[in-house]
PDB file of N, CA and C in Angstrom:
ATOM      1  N   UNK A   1     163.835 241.239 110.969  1.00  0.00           N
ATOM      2  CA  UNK A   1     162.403 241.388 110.936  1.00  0.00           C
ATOM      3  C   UNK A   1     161.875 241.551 112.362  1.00  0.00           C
ATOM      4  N   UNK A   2     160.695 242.604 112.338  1.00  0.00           N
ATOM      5  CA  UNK A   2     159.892 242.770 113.389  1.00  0.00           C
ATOM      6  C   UNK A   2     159.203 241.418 113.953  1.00  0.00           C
ATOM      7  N   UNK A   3     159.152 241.012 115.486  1.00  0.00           N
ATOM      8  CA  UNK A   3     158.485 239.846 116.069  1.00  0.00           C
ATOM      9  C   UNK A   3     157.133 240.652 116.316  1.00  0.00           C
ATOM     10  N   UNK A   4     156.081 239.751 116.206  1.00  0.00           N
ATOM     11  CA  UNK A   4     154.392 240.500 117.071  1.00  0.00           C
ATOM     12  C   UNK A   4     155.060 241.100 118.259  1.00  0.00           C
ATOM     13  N   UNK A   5     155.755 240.734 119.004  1.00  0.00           N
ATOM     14  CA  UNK A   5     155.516 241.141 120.561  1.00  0.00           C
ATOM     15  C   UNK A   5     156.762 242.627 119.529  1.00  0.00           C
ATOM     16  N   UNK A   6     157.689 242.774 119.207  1.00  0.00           N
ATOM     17  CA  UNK A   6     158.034 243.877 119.254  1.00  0.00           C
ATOM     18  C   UNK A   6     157.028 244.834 118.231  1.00  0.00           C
ATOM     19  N   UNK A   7     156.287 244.667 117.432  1.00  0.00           N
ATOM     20  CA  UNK A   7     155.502 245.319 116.589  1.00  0.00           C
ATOM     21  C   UNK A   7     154.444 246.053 117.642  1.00  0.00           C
ATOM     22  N   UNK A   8     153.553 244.919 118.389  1.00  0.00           N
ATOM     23  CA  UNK A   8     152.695 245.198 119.550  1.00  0.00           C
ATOM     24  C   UNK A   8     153.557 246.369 120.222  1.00  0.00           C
ATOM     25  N   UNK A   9     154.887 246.219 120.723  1.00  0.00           N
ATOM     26  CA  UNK A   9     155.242 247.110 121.570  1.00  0.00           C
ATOM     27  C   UNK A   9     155.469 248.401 121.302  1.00  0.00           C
ATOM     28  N   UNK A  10     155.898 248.969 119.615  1.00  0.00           N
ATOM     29  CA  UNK A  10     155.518 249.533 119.157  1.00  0.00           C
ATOM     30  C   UNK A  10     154.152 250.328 118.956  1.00  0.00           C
ATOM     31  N   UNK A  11     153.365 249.629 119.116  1.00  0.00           N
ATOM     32  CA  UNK A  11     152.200 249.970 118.767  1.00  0.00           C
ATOM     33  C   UNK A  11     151.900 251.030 120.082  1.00  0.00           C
ATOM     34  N   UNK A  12     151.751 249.676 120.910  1.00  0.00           N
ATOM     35  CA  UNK A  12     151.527 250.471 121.967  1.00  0.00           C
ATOM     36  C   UNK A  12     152.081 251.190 122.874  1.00  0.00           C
ATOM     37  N   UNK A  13     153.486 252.007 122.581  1.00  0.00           N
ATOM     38  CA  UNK A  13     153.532 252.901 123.242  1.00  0.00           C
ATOM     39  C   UNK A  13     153.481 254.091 122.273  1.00  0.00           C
ATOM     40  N   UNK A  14     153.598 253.911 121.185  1.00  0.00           N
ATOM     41  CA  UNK A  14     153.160 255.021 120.200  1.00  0.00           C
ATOM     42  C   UNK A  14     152.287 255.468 120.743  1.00  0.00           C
ATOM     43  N   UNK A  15     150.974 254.696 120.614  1.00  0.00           N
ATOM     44  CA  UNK A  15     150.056 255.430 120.954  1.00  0.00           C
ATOM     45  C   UNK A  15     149.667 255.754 122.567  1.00  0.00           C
ATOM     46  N   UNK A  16     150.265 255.479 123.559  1.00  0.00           N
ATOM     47  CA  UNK A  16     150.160 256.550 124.586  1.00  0.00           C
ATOM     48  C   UNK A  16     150.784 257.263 124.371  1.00  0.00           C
ATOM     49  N   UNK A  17     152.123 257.672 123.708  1.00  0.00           N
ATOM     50  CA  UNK A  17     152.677 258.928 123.421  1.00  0.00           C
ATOM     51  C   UNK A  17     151.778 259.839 122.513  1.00  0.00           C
ATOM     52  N   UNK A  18     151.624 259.283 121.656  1.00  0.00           N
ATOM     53  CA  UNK A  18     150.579 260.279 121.014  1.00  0.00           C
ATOM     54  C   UNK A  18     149.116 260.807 121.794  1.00  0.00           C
ATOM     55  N   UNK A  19     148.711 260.164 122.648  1.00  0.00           N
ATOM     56  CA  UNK A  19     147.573 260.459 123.132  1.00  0.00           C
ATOM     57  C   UNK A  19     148.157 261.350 124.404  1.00  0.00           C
ATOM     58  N   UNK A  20     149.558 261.358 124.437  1.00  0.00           N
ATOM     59  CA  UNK A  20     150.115 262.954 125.755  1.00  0.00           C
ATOM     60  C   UNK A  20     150.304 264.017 124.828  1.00  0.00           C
ATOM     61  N   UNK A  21     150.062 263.780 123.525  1.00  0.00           N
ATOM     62  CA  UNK A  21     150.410 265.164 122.576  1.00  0.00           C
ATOM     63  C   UNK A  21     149.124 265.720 122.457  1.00  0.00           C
ATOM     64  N   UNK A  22     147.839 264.262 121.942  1.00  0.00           N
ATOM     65  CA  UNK A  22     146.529 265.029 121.946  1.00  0.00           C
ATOM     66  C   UNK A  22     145.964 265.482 122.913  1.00  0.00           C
ATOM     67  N   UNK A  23     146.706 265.667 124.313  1.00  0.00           N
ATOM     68  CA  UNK A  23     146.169 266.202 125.211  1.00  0.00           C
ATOM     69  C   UNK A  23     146.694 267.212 125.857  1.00  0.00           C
ATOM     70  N   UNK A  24     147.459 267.371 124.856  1.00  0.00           N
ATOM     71  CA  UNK A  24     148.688 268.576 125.392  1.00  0.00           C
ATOM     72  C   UNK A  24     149.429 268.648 126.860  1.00  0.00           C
ATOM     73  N   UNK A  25     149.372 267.415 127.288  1.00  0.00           N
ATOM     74  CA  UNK A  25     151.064 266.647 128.280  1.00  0.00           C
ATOM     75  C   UNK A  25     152.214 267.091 127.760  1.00  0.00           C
ATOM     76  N   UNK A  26     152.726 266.763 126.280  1.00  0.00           N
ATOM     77  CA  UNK A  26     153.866 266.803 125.713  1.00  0.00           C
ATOM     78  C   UNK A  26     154.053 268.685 125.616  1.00  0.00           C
ATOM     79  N   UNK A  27     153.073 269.476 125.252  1.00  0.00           N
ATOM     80  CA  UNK A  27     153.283 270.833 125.801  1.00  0.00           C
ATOM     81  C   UNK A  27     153.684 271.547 126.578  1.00  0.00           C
ATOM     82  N   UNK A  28     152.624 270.485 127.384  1.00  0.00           N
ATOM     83  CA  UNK A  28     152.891 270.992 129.027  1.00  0.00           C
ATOM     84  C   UNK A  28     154.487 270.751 129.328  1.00  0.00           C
ATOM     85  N   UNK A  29     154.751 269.469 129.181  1.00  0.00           N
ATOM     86  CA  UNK A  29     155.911 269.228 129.919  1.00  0.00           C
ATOM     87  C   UNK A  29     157.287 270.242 129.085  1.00  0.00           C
ATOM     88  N   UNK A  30     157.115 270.523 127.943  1.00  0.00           N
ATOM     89  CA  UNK A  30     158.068 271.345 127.200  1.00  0.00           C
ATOM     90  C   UNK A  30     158.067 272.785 127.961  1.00  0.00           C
ATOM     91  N   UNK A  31     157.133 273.548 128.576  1.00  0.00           N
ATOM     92  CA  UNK A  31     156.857 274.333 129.177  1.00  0.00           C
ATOM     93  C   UNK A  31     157.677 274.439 130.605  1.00  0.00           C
ATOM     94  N   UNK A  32     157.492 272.919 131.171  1.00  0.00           N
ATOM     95  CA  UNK A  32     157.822 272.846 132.753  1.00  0.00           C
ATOM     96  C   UNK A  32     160.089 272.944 132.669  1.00  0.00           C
ATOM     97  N   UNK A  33     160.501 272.671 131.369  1.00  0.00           N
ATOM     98  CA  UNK A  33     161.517 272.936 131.093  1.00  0.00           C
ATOM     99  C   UNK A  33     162.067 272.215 132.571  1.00  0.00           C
ATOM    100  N   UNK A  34     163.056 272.992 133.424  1.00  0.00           N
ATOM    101  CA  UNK A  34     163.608 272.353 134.459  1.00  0.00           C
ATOM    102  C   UNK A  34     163.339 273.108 135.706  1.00  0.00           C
ATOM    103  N   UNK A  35     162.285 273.635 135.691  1.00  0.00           N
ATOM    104  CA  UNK A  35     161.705 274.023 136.681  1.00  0.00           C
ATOM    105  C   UNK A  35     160.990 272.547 137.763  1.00  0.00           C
ATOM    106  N   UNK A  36     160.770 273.263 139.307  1.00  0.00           N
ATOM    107  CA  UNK A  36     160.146 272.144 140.194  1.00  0.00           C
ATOM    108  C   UNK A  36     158.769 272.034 139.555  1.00  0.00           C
ATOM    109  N   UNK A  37     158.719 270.393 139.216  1.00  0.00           N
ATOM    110  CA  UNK A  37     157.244 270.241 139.071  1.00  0.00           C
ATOM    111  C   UNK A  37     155.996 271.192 140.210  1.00  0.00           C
ATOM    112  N   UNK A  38     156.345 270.744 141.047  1.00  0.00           N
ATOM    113  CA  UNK A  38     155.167 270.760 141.945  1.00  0.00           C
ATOM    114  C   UNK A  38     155.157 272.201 142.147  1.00  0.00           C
ATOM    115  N   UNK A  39     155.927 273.469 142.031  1.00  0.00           N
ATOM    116  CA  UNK A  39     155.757 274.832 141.802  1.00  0.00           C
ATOM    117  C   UNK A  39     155.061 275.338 140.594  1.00  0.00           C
ATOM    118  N   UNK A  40     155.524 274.508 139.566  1.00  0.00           N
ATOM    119  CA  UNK A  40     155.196 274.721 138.432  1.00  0.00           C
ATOM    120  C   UNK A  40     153.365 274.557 138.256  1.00  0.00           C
ATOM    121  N   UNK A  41     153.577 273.506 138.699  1.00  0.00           N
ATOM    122  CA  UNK A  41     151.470 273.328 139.017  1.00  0.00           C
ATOM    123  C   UNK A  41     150.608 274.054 139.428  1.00  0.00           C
ATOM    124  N   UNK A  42     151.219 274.399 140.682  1.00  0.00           N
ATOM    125  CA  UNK A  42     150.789 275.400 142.034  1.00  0.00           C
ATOM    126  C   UNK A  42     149.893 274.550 142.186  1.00  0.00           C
ATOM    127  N   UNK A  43     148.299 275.464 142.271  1.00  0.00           N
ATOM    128  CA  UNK A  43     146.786 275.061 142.729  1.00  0.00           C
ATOM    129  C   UNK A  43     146.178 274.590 141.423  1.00  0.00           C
ATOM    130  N   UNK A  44     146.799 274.380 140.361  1.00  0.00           N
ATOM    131  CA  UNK A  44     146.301 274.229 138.855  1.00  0.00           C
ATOM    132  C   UNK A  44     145.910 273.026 138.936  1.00  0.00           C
ATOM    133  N   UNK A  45     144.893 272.272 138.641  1.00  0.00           N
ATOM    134  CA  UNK A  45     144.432 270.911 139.173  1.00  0.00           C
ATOM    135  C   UNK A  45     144.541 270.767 137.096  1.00  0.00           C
ATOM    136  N   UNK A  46     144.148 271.013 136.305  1.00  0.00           N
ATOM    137  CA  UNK A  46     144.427 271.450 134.985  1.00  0.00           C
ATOM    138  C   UNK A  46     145.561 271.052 134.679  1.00  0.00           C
ATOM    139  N   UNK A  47     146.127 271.643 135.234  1.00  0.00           N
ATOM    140  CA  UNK A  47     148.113 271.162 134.800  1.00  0.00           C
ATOM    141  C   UNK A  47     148.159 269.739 135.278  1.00  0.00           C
ATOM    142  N   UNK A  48     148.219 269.926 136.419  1.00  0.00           N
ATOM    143  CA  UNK A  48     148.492 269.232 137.347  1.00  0.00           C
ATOM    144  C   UNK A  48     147.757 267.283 136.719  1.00  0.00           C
ATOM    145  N   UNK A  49     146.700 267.854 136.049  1.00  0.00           N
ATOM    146  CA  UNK A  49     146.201 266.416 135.128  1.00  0.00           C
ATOM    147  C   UNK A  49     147.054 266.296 134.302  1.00  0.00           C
ATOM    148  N   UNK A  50     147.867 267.048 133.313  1.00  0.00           N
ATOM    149  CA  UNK A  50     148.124 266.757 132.337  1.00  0.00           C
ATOM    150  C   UNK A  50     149.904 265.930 132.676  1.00  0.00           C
ATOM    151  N   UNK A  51     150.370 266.457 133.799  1.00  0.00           N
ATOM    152  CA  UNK A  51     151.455 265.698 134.463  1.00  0.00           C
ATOM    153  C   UNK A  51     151.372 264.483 134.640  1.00  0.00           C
ATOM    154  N   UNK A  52     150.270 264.021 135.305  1.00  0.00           N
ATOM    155  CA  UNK A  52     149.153 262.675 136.077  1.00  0.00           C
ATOM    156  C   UNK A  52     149.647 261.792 134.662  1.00  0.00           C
ATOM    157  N   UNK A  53     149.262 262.635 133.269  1.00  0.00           N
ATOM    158  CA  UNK A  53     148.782 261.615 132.174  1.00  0.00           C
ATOM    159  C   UNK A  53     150.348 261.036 132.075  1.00  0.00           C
ATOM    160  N   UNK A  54     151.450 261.883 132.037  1.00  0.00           N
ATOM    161  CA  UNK A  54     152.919 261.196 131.622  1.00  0.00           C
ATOM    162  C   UNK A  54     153.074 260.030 132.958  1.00  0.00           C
ATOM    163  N   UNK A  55     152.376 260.301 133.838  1.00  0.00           N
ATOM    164  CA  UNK A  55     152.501 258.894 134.859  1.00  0.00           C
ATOM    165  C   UNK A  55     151.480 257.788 134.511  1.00  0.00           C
ATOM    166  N   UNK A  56     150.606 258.323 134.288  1.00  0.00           N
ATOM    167  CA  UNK A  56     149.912 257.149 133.943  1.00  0.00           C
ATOM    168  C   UNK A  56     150.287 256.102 132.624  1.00  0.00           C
ATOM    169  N   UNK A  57     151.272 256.958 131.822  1.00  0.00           N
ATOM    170  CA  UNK A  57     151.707 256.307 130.794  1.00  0.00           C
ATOM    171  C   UNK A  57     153.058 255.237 131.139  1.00  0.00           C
ATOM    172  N   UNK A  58     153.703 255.980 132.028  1.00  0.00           N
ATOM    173  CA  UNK A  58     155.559 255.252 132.741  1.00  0.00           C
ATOM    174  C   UNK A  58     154.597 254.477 133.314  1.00  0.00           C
ATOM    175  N   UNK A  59     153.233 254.048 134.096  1.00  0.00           N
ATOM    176  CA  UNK A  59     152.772 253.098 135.044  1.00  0.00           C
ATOM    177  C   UNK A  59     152.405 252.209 133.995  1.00  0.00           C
ATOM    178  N   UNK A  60     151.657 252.206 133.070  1.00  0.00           N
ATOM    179  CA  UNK A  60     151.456 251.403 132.031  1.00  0.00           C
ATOM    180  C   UNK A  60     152.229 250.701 131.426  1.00  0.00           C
ATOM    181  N   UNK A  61     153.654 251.519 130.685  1.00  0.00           N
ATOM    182  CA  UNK A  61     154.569 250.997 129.923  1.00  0.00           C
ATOM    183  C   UNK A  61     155.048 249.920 131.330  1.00  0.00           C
ATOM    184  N   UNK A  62     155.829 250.694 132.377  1.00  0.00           N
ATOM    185  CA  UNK A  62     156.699 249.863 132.987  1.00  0.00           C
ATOM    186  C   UNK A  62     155.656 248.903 133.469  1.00  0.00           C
ATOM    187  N   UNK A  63     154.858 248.470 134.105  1.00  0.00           N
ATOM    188  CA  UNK A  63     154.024 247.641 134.096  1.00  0.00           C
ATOM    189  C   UNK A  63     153.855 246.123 133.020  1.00  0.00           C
ATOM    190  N   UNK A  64     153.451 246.469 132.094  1.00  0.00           N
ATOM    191  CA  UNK A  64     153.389 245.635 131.036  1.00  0.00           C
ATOM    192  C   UNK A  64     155.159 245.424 130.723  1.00  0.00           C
ATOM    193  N   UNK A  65     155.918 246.124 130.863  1.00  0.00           N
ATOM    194  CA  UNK A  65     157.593 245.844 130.522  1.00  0.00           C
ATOM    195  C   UNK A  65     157.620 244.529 131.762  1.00  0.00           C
ATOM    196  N   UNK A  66     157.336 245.040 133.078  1.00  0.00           N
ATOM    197  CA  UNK A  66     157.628 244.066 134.376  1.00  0.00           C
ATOM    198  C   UNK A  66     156.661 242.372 134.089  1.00  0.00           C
ATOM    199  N   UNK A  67     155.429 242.438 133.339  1.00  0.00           N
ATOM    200  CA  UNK A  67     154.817 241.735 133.377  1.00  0.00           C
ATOM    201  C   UNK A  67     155.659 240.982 131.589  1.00  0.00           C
ATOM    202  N   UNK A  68     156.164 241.137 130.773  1.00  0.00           N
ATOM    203  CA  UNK A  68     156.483 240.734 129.966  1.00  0.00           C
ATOM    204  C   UNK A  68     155.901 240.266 128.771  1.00  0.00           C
ATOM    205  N   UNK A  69     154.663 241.531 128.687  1.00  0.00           N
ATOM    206  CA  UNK A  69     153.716 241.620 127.534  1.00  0.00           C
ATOM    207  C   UNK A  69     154.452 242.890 126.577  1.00  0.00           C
ATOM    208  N   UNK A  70     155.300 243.533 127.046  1.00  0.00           N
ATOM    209  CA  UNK A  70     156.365 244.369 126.241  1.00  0.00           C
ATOM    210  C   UNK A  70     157.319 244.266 126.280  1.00  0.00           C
ATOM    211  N   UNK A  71     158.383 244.746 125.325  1.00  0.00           N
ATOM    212  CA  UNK A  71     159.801 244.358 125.448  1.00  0.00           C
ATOM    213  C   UNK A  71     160.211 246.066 125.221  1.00  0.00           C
ATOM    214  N   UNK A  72     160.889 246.239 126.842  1.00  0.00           N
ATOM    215  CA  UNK A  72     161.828 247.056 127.304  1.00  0.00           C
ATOM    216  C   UNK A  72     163.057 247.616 125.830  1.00  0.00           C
ATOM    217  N   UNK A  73     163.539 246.643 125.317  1.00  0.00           N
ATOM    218  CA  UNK A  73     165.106 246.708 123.790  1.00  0.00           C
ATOM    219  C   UNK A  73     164.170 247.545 122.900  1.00  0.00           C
ATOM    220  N   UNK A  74     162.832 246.994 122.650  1.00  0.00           N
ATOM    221  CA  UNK A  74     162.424 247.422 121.523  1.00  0.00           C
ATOM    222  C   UNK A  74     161.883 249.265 121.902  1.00  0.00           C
ATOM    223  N   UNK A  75     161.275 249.585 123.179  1.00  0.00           N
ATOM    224  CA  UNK A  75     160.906 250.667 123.201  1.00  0.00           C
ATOM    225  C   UNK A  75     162.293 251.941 123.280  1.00  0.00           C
ATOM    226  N   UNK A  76     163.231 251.113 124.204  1.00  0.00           N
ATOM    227  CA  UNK A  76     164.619 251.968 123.602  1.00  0.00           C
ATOM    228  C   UNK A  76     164.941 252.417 122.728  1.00  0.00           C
ATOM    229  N   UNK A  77     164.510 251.603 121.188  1.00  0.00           N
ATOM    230  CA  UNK A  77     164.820 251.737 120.287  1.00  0.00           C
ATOM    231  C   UNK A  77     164.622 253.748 119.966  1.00  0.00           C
ATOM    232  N   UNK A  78     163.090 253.962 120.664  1.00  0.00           N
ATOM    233  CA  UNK A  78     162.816 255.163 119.777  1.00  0.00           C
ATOM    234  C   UNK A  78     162.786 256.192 121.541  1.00  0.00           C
ATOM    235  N   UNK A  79     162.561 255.611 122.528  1.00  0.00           N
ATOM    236  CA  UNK A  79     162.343 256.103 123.859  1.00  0.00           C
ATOM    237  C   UNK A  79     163.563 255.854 124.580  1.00  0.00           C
ATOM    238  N   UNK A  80     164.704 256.483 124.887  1.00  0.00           N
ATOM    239  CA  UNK A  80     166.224 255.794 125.568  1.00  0.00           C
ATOM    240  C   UNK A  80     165.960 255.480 127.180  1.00  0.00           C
ATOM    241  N   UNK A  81     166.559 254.468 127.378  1.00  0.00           N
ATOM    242  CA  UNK A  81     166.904 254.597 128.787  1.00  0.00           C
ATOM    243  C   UNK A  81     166.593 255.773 129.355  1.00  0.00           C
ATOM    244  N   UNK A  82     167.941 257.059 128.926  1.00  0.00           N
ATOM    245  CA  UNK A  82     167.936 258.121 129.433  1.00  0.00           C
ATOM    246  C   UNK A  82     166.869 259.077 129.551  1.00  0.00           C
ATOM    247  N   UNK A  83     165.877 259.341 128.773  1.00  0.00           N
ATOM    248  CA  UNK A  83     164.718 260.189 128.074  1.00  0.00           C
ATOM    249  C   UNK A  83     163.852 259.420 129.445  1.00  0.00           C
ATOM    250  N   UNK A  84     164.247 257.942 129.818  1.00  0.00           N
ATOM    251  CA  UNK A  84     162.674 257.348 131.038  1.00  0.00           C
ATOM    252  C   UNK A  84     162.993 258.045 132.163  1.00  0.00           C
ATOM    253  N   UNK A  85     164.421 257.689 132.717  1.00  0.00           N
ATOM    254  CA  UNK A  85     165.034 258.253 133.498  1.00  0.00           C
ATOM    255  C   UNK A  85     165.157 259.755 134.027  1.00  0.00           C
ATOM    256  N   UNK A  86     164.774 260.643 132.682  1.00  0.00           N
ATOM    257  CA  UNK A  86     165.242 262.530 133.239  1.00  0.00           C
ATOM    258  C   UNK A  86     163.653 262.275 133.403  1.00  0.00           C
ATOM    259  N   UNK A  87     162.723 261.404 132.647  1.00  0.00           N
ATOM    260  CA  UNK A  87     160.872 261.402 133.000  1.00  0.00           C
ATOM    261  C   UNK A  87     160.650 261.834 134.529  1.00  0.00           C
ATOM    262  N   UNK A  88     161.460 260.317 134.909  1.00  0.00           N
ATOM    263  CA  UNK A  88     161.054 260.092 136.060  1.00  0.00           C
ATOM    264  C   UNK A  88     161.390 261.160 136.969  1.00  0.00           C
ATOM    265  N   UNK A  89     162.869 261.563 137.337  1.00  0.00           N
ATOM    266  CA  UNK A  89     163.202 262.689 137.475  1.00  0.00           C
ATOM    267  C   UNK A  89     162.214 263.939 138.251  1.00  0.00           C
ATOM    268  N   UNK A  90     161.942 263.952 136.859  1.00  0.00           N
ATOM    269  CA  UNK A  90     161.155 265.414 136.905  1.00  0.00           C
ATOM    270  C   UNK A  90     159.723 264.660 137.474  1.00  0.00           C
ATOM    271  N   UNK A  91     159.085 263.659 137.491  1.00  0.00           N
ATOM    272  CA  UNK A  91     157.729 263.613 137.713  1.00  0.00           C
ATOM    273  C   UNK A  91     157.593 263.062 138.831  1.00  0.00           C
ATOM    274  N   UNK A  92     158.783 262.953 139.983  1.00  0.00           N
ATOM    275  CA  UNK A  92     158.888 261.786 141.311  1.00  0.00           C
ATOM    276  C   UNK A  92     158.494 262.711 142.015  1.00  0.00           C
ATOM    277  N   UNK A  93     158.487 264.122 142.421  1.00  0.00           N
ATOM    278  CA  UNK A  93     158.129 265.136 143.319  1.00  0.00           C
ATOM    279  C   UNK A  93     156.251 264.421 143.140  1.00  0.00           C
ATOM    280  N   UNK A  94     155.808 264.625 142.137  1.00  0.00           N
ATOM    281  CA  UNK A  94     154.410 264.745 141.741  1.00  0.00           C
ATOM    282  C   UNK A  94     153.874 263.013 142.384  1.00  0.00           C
ATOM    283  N   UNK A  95     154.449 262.108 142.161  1.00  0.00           N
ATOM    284  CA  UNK A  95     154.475 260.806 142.465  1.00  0.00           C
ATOM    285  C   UNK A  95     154.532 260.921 144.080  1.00  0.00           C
ATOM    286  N   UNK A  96     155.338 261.001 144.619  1.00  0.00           N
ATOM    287  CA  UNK A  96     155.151 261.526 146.296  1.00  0.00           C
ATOM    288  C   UNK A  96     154.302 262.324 146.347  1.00  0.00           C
ATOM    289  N   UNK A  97     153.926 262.913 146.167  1.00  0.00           N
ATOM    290  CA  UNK A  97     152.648 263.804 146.813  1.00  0.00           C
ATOM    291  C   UNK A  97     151.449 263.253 146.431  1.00  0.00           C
ATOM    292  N   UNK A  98     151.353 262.258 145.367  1.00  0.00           N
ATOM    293  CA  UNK A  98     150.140 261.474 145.028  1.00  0.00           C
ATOM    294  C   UNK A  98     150.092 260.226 146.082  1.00  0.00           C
ATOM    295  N   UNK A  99     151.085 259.655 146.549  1.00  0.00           N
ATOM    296  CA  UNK A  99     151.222 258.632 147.442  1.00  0.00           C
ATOM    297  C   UNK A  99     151.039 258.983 148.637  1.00  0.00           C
ATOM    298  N   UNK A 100     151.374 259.971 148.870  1.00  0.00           N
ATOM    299  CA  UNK A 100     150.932 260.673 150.345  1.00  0.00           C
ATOM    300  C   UNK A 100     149.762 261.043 150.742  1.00  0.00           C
ATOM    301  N   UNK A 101     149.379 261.704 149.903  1.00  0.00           N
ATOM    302  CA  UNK A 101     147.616 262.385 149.823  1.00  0.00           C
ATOM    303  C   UNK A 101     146.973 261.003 149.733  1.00  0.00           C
ATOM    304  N   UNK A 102     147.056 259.772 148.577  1.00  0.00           N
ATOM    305  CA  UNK A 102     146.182 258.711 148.706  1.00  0.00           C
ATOM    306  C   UNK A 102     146.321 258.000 149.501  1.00  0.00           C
ATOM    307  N   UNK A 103     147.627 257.458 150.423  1.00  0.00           N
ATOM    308  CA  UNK A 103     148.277 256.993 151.525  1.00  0.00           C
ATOM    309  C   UNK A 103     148.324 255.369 150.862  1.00  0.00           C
ATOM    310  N   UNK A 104     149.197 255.606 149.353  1.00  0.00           N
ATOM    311  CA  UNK A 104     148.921 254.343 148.805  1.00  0.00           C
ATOM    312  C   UNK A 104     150.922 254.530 148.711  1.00  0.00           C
ATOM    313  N   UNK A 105     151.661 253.613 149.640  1.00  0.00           N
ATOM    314  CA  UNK A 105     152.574 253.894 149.140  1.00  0.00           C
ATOM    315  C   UNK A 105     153.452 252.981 148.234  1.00  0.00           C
ATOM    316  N   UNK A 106     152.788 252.168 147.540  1.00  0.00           N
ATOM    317  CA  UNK A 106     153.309 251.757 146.139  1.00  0.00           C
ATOM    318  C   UNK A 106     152.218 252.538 144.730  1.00  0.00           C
ATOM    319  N   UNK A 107     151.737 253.331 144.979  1.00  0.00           N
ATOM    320  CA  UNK A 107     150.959 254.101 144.205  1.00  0.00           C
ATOM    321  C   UNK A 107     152.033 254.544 142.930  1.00  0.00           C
ATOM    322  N   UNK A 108     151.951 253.567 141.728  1.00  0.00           N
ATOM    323  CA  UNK A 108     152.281 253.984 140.283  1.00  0.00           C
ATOM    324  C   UNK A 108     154.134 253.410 140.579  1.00  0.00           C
ATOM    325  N   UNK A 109     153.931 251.951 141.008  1.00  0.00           N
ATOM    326  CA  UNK A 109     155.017 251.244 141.395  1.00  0.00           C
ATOM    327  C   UNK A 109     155.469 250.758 139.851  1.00  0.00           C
ATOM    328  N   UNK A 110     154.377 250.428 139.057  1.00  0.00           N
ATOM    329  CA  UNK A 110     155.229 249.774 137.830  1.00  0.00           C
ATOM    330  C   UNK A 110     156.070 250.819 137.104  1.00  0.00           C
ATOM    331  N   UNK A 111     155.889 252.301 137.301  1.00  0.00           N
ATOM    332  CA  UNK A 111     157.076 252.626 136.202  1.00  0.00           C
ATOM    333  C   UNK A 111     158.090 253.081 137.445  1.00  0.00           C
ATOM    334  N   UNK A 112     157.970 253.327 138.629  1.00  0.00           N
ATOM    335  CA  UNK A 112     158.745 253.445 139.677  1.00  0.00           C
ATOM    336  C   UNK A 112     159.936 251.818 139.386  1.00  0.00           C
ATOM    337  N   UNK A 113     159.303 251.225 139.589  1.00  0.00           N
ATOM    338  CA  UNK A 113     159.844 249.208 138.897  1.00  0.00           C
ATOM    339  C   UNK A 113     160.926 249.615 137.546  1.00  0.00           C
ATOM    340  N   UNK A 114     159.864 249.868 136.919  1.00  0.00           N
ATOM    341  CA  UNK A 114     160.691 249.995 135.678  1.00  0.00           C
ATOM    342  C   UNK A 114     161.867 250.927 135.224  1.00  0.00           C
ATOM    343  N   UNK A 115     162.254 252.068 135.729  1.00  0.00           N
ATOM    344  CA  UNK A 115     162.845 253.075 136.075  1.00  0.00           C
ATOM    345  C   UNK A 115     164.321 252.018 136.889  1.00  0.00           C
ATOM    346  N   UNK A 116     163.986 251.595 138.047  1.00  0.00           N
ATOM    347  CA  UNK A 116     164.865 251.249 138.890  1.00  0.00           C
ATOM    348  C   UNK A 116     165.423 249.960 137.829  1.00  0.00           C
ATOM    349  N   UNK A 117     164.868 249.750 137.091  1.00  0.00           N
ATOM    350  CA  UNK A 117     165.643 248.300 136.416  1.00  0.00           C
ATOM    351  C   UNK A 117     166.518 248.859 135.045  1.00  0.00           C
ATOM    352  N   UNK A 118     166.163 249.717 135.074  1.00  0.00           N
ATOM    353  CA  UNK A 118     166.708 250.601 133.568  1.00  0.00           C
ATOM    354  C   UNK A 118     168.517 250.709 133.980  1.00  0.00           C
ATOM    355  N   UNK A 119     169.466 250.187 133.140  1.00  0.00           N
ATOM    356  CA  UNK A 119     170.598 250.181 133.448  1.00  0.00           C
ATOM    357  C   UNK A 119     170.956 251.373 132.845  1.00  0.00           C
TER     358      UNK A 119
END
């Protein structure tokens, strides 16, 4: 049987995943295939949001994973290790250039955190 905290965790990353589909993130990123993010954007400030949103979601999840209001086993279940990992990947070009330009350099540290703890 499901515990609250794994049901909750469920819950809530469902629905930031679903809310990168209603915003067409999950498009986008099917599009960016294995091309360089940051070419792929160019001057597109448009795109370039809809990238922002898959970080703002790894900052959220890993965040709440680091703080221990989610459980990391249970989001594996449907999100792998591997699937956070090729995320990150592809979205760390975009992550440096956001840290640089804001001159924040732990800028979107919790899924950067969470990433590095992922065995």
């Amino acid at each position: 049987m499901f515990s609250n905290k794994k049901i909750a965790t469920l819950a809530f990353v469902s629905q930031q995943m679903d809310s990168l589909t209603i915003k067409g993130a999950r498009t986008e990123m099917a599009k960016l295939g294995k091309e360089d993010i940051l070419s792929y954007i160019g001057d597109d400030p448009q795109r370039k949001q809809l990238f922002l949103e898959y970080i703002y979601v790894g900052n959220r999840v890993g965040t709440n994973v680091t703080a221990g209001i989610l459980d990391s086993k249970t989001i594996f279940l449907t999100w792998t290790p591997q699937w956070w990992k090729d995320l990150w990947v592809k979205l760390e070009p975009l992550v440096k250039q956001e840290r640089e330009k804001r001159e924040i350099l732990n800028l979107y540290g919790g899924f950067e955190g969470f990433i590095k703890k992922i065995k």
